[in-house]
C-alpha atoms as a PDB file:
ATOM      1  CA  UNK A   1       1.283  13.798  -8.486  1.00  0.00           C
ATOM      2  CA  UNK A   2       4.722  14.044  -6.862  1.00  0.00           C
ATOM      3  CA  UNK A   3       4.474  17.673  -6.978  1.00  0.00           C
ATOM      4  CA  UNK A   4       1.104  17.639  -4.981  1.00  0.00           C
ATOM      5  CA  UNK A   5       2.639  15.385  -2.429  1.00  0.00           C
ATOM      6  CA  UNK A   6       5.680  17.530  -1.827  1.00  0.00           C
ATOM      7  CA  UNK A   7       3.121  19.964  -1.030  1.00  0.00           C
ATOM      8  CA  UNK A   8       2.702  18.837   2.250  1.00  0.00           C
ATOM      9  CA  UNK A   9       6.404  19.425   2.987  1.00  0.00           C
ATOM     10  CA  UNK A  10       7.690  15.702   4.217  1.00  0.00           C
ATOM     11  CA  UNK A  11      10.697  15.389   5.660  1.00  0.00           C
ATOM     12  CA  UNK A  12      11.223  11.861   4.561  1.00  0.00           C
ATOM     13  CA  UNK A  13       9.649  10.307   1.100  1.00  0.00           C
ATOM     14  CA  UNK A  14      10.461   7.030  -0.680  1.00  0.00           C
ATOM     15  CA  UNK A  15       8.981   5.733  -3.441  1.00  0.00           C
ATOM     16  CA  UNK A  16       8.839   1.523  -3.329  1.00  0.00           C
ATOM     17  CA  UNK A  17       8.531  -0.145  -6.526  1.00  0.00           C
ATOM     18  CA  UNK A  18       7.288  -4.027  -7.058  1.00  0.00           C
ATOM     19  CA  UNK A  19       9.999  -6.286  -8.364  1.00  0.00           C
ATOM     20  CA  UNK A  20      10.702  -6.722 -11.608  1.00  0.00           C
ATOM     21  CA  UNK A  21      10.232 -10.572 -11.491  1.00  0.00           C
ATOM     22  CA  UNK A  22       7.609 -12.570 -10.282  1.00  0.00           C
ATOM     23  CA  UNK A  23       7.067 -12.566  -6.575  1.00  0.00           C
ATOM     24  CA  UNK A  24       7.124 -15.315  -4.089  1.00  0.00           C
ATOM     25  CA  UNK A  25       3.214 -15.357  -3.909  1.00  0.00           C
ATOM     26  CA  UNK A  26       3.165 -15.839  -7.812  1.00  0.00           C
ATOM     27  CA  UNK A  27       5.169 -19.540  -6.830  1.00  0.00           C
ATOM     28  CA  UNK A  28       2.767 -20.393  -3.899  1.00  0.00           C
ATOM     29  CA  UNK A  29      -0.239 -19.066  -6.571  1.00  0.00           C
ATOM     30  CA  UNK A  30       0.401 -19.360 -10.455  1.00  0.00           C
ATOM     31  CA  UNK A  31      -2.968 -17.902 -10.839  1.00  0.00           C
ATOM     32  CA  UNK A  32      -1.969 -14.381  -8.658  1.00  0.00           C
ATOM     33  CA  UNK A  33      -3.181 -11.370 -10.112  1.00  0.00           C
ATOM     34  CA  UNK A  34      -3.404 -13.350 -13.571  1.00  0.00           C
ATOM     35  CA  UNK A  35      -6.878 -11.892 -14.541  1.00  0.00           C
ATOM     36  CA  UNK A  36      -4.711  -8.209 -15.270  1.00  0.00           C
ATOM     37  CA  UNK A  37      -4.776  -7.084 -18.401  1.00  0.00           C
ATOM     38  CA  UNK A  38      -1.752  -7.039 -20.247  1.00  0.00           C
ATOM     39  CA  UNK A  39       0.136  -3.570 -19.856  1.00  0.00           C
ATOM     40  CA  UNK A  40      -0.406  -1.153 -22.608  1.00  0.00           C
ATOM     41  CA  UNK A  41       2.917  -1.088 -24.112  1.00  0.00           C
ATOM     42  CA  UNK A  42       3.338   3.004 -24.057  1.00  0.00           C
ATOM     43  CA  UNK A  43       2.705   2.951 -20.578  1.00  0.00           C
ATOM     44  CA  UNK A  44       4.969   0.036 -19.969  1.00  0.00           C
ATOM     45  CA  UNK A  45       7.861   1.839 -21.666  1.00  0.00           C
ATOM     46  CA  UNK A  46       7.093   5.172 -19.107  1.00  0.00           C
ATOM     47  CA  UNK A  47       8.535   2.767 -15.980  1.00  0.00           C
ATOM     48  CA  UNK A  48      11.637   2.716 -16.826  1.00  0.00           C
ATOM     49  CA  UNK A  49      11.869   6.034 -17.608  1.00  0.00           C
ATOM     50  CA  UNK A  50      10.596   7.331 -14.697  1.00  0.00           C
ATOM     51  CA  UNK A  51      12.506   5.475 -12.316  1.00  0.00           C
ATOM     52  CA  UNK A  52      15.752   7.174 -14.544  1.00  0.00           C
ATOM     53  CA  UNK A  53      14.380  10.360 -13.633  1.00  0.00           C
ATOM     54  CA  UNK A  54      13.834  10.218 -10.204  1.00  0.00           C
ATOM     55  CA  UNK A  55      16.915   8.696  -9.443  1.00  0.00           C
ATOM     56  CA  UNK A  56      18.360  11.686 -11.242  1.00  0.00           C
ATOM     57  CA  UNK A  57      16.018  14.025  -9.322  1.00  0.00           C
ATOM     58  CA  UNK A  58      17.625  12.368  -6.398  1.00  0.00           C
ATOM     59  CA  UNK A  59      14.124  10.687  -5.095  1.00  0.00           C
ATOM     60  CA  UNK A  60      14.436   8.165  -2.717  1.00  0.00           C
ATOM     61  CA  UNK A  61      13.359   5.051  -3.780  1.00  0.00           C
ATOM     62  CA  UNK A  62      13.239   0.845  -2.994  1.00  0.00           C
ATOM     63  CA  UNK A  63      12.700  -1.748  -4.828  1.00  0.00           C
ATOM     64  CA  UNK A  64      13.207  -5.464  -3.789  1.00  0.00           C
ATOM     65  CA  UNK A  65      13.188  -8.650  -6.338  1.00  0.00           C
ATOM     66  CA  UNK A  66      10.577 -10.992  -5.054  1.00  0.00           C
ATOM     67  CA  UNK A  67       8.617  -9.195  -3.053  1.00  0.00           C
ATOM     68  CA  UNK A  68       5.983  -6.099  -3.895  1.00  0.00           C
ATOM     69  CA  UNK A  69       6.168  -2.679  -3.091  1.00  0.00           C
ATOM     70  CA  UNK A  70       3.204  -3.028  -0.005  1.00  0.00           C
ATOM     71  CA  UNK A  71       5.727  -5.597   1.685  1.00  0.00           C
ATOM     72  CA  UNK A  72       8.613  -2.966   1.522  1.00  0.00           C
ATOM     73  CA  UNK A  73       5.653  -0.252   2.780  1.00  0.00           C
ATOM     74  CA  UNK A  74       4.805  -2.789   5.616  1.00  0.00           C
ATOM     75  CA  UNK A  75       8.403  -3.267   6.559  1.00  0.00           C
ATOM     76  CA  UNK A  76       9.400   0.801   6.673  1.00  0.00           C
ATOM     77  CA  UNK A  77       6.286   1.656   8.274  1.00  0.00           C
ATOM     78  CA  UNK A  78       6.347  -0.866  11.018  1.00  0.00           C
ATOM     79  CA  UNK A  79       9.756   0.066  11.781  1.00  0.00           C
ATOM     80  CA  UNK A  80       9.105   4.431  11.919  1.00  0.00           C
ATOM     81  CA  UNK A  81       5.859   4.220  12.652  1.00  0.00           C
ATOM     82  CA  UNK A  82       6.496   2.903  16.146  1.00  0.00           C
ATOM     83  CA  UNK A  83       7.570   5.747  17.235  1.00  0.00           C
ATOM     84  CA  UNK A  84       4.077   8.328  17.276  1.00  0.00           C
ATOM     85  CA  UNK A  85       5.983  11.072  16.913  1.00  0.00           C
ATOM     86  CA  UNK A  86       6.420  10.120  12.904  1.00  0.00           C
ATOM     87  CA  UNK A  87       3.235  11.083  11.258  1.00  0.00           C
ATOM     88  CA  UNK A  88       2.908   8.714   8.005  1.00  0.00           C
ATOM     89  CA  UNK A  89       1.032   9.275   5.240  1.00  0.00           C
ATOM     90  CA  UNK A  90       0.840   5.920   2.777  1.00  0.00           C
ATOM     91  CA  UNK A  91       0.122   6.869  -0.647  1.00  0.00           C
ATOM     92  CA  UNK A  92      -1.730   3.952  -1.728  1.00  0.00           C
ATOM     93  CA  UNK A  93      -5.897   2.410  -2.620  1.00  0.00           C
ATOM     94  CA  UNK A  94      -4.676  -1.179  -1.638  1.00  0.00           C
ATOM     95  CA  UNK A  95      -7.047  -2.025   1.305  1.00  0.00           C
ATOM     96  CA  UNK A  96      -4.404  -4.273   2.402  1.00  0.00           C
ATOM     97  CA  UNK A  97      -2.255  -1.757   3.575  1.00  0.00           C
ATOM     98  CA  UNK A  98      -4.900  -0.100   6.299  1.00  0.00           C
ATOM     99  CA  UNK A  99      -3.195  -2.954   8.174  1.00  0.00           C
ATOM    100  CA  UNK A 100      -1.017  -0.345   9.397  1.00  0.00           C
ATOM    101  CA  UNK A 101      -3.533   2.245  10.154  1.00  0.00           C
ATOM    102  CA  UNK A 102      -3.079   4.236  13.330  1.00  0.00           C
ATOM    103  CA  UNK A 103      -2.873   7.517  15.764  1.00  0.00           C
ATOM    104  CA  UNK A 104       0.042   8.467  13.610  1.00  0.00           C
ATOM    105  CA  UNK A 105      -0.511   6.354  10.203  1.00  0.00           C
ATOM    106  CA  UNK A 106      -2.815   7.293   7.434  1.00  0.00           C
ATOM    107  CA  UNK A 107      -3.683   5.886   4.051  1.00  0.00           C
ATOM    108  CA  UNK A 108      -4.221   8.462   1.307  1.00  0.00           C
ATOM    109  CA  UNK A 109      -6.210   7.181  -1.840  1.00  0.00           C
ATOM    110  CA  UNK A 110      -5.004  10.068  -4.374  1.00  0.00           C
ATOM    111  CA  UNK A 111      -7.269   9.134  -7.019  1.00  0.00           C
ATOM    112  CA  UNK A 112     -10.638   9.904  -5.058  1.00  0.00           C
ATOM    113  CA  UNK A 113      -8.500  12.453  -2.828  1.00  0.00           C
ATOM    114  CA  UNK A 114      -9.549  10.480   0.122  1.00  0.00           C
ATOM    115  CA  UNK A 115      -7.410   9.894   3.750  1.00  0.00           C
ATOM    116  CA  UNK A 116      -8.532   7.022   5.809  1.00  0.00           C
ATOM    117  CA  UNK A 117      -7.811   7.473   9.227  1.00  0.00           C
ATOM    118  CA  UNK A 118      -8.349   4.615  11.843  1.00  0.00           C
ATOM    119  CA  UNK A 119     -11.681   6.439  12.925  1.00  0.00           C
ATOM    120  CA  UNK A 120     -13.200   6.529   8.919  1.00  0.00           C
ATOM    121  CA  UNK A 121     -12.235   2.667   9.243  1.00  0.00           C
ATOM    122  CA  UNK A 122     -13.651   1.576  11.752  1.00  0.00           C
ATOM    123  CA  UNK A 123     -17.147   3.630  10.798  1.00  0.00           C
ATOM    124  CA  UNK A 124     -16.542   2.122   7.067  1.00  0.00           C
ATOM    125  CA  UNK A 125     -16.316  -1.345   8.051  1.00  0.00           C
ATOM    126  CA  UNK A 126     -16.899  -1.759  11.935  1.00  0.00           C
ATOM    127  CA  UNK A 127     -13.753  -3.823  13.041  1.00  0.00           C
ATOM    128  CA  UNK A 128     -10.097  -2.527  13.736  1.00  0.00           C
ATOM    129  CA  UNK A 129      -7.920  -2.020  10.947  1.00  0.00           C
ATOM    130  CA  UNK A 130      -5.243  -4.763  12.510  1.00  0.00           C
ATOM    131  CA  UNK A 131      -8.154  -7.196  11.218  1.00  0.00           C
ATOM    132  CA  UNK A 132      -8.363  -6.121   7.505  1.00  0.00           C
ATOM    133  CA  UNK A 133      -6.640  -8.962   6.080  1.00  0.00           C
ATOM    134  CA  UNK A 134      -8.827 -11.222   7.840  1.00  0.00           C
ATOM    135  CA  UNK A 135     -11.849  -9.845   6.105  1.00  0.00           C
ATOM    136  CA  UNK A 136     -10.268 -10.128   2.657  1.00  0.00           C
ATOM    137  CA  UNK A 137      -9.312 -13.805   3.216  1.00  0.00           C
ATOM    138  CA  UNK A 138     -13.150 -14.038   3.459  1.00  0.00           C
ATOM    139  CA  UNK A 139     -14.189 -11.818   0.182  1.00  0.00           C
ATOM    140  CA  UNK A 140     -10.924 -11.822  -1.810  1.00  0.00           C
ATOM    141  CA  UNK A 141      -9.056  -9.128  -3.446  1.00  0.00           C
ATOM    142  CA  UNK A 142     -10.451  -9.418  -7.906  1.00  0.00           C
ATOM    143  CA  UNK A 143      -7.713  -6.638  -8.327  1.00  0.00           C
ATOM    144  CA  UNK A 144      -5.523  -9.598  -7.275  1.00  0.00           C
ATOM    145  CA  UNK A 145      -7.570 -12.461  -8.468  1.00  0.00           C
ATOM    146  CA  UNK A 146      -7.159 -13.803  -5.123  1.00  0.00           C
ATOM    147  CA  UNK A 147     -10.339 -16.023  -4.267  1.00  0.00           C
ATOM    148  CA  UNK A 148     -13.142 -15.505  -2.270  1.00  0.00           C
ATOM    149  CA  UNK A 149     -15.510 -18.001  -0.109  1.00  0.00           C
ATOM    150  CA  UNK A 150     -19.057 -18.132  -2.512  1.00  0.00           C
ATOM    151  CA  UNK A 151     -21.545 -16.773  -0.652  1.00  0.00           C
ATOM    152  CA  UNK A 152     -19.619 -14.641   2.161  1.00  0.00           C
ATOM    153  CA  UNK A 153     -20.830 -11.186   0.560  1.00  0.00           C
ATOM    154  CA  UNK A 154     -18.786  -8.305   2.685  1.00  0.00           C
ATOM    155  CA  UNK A 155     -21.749  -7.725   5.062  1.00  0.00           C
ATOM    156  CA  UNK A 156     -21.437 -11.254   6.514  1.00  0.00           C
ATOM    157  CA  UNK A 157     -17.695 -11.242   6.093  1.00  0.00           C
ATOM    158  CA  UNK A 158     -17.722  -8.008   8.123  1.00  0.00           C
ATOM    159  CA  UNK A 159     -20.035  -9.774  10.986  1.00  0.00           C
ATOM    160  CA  UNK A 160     -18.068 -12.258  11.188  1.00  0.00           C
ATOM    161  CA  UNK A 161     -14.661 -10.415  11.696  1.00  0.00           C
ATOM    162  CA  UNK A 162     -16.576  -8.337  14.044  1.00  0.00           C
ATOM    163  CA  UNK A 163     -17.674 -10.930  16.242  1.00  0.00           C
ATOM    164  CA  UNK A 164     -14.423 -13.729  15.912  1.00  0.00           C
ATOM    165  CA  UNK A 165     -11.098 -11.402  14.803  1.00  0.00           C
ATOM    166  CA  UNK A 166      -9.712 -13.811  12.969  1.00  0.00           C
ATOM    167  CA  UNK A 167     -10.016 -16.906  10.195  1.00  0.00           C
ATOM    168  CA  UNK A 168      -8.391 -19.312  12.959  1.00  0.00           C
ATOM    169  CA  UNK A 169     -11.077 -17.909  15.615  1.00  0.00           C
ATOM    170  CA  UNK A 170     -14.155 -18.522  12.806  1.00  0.00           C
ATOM    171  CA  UNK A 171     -13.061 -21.976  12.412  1.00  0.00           C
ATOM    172  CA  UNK A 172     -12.616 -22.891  16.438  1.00  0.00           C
ATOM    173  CA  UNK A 173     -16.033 -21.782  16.709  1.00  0.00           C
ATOM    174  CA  UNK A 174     -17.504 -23.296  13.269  1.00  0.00           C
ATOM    175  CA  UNK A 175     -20.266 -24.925  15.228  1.00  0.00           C
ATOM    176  CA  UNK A 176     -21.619 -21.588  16.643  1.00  0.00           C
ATOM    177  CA  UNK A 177     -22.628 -20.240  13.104  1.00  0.00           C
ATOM    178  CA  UNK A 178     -25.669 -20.714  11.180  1.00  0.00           C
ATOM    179  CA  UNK A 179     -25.440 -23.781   9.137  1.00  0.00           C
ATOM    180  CA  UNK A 180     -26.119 -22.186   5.812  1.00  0.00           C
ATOM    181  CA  UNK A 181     -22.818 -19.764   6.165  1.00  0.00           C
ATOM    182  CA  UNK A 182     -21.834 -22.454   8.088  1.00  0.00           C
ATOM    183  CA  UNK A 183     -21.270 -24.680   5.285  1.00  0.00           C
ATOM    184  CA  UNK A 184     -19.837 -22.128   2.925  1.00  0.00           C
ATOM    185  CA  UNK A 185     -17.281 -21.735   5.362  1.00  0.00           C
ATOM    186  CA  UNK A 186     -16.497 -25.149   5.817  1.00  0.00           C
ATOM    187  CA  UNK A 187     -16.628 -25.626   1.358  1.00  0.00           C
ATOM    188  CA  UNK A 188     -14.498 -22.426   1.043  1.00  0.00           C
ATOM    189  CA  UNK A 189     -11.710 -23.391   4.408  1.00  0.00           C
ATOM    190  CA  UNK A 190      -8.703 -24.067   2.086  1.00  0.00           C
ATOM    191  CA  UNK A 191      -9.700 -20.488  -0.162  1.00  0.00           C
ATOM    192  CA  UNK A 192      -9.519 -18.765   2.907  1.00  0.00           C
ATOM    193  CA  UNK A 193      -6.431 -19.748   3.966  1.00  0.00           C
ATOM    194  CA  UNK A 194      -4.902 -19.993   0.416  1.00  0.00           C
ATOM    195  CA  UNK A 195      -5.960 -16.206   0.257  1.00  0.00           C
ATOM    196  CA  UNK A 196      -4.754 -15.125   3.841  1.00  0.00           C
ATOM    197  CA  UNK A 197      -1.493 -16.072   3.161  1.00  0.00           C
ATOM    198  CA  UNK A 198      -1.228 -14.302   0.078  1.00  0.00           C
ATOM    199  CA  UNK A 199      -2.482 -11.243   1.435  1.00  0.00           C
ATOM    200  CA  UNK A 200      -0.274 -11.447   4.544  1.00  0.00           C
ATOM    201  CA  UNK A 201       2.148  -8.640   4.196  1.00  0.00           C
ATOM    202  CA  UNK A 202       5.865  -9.484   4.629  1.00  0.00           C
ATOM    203  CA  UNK A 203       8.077  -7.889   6.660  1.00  0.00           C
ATOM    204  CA  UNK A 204      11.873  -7.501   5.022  1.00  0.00           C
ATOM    205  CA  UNK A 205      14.768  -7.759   7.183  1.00  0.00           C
ATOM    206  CA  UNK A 206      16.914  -7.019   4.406  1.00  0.00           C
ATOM    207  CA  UNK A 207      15.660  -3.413   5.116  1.00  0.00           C
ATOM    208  CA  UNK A 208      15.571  -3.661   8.291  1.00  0.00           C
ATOM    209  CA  UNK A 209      18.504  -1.586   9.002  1.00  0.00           C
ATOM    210  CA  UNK A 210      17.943   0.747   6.833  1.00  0.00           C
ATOM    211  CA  UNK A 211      18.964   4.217   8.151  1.00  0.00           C
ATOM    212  CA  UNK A 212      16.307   6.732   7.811  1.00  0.00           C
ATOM    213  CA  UNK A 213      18.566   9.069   6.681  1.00  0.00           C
ATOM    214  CA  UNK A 214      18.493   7.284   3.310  1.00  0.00           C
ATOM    215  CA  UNK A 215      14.832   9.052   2.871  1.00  0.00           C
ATOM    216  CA  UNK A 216      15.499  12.525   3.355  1.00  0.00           C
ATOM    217  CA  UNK A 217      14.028  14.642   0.872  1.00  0.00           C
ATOM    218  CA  UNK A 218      16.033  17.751  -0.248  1.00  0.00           C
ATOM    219  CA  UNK A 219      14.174  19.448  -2.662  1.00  0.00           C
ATOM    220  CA  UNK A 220      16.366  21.372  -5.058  1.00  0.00           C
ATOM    221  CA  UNK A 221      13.927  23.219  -7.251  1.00  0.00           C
ATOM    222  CA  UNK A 222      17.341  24.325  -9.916  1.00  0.00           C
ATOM    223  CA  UNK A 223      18.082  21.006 -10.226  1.00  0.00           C
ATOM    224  CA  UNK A 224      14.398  19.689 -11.088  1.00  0.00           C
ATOM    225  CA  UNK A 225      13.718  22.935 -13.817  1.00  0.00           C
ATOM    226  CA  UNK A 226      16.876  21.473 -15.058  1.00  0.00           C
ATOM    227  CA  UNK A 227      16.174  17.991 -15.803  1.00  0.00           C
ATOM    228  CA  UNK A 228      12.274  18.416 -15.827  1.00  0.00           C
ATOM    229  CA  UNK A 229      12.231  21.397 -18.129  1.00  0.00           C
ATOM    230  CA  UNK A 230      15.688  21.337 -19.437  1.00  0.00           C
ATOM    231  CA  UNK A 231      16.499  18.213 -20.263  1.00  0.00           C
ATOM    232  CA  UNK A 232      12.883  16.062 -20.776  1.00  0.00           C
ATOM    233  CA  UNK A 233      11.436  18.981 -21.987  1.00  0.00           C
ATOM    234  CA  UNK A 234       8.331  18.796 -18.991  1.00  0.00           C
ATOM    235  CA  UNK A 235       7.546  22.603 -19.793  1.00  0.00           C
ATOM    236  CA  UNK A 236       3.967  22.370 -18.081  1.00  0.00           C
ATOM    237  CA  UNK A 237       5.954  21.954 -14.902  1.00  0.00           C
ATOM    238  CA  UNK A 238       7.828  25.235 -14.550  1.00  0.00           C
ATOM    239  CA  UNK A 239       4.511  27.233 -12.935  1.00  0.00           C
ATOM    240  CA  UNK A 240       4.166  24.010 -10.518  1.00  0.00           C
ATOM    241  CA  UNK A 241       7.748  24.082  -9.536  1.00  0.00           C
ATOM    242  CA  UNK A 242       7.762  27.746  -9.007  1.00  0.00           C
ATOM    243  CA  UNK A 243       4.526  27.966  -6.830  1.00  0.00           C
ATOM    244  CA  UNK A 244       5.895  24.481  -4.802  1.00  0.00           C
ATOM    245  CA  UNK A 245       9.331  26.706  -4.571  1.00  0.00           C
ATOM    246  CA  UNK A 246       7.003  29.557  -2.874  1.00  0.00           C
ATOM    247  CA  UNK A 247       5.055  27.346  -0.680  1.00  0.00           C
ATOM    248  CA  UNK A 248       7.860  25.903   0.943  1.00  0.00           C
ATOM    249  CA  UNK A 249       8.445  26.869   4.664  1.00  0.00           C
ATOM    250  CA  UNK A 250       9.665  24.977   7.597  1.00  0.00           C
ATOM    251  CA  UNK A 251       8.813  21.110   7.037  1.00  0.00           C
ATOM    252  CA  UNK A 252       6.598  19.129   9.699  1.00  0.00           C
ATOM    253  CA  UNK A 253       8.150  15.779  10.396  1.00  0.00           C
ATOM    254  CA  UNK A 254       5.892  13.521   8.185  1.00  0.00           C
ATOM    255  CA  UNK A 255       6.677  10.001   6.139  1.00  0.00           C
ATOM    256  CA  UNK A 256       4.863   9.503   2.375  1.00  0.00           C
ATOM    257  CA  UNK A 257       5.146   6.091   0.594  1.00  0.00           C
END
């Protein structure tokens, strides 16, 4: 996948990692993300490994204890992507990350080979992408067990957001909505709130200052034959490497998490 990405030439690239330990929202939420199945043991083995490698392939990567990998996404991409000359393209299918959609900030979905931009958003679910985690608070996120109000199905969660923004907004004007959702918002209040704070994305100031410098990619295709090929024995990546090696002309300035 790597391979593909570098592709598209980027200037900068990072790869961010989730922490090795439990995260602050598994102490506000014992029950976060607990309905996972337990990693397959081969595959749990490969992480390690793989981080070795592309620190030796010189990769730039982050990884923070306590937090996960979208907060360190949220942090870098709030901080570049102000300015709109920095096109960034997130490599992610979290839907809480089209937070950061915008004119110069995409969301690529690699598995389906799908790009959202703000524009397929807003014609997906009809409200801005700023308001995305106020729509999961409402339907919850079963990737990350986090809970959803019964009965708020994502039509009505999306008519909702489109017409009041925000949870605090739905709940100043309670007495406006019909009483049946009315009263599953009222019975599901402390879910929704429960769940919007553990979908809030965190911004890290312990990154804050880091220079961008720090995410230059330098692609040195002798180096990767010989620790791809050479040393790990990845023969099946020689043909890739050499076509990447002839693709490769002057980079546009572009960010990939």
């Amino acid at each position: 996948m790597l391979m593909k990405i570098f592709q598209e030439k980027p200037d900068y690239f990072v790869i961010t990692w989730d922490s090795p330990v439990k995260t602050f929202r598994h102490e506000e939420y014992p029950e976060y993300k607990a309905n996972r199945k337990k990693m397959d043991d081969d595959f749990k083995h490969q992480i390690p490994i793989t981080k070795a490698i592309a620190a030796e392939l010189w990769i730039p990567s982050l990884i923070m204890p306590w937090y996960e990998a979208d907060d360190i996404i949220f942090t870098l991409a709030k901080k570049y992507g102000a300015d709109k000359n920095v096109l960034i393209d997130i490599y992610s299918w979290d839907k809480d990350l089209k937070y950061l959609l915008d004119t110069n900030i995409s969301c690529v979905d690699s598995m389906k080979g799908l790009t959202t931009t703000p524009e397929l958003f807003i014609k997906e679910y009809g409200f801005e992408p700023i308001h995305i985690l106020e729509y999961l608070a409402l339907v919850g996120d079963s990737a990350d067990n986090i809970k959803w109000i019964a009965g708020i199905w994502p039509k009505k969660a999306s008519d909702l957001i489109k017409k009041y923004q925000t949870i605090d907004n739905i709940y100043t004007h309670i007495d406006e909505i019909h009483w049946d959702i009315k009263q599953k918002l009222i019975d599901g209040k402390e879910a929704a709130y429960l769940s919007r704070g553990l979908i809030e994305l965190k911004s890290l100031p312990e990154i804050h200052d880091t220079h961008i410098e720090n995410f230059r990619l330098t692609l040195d295709f002798p180096k990767y034959k010989k620790i791809l090929i050479g040393e790990h024995h990845f023969t099946s990546f020689e043909k890739t490497l050499d076509e990447l090696k002839k693709k490769l002309q002057n980079p546009v300035q572009i960010w990939l998490f």
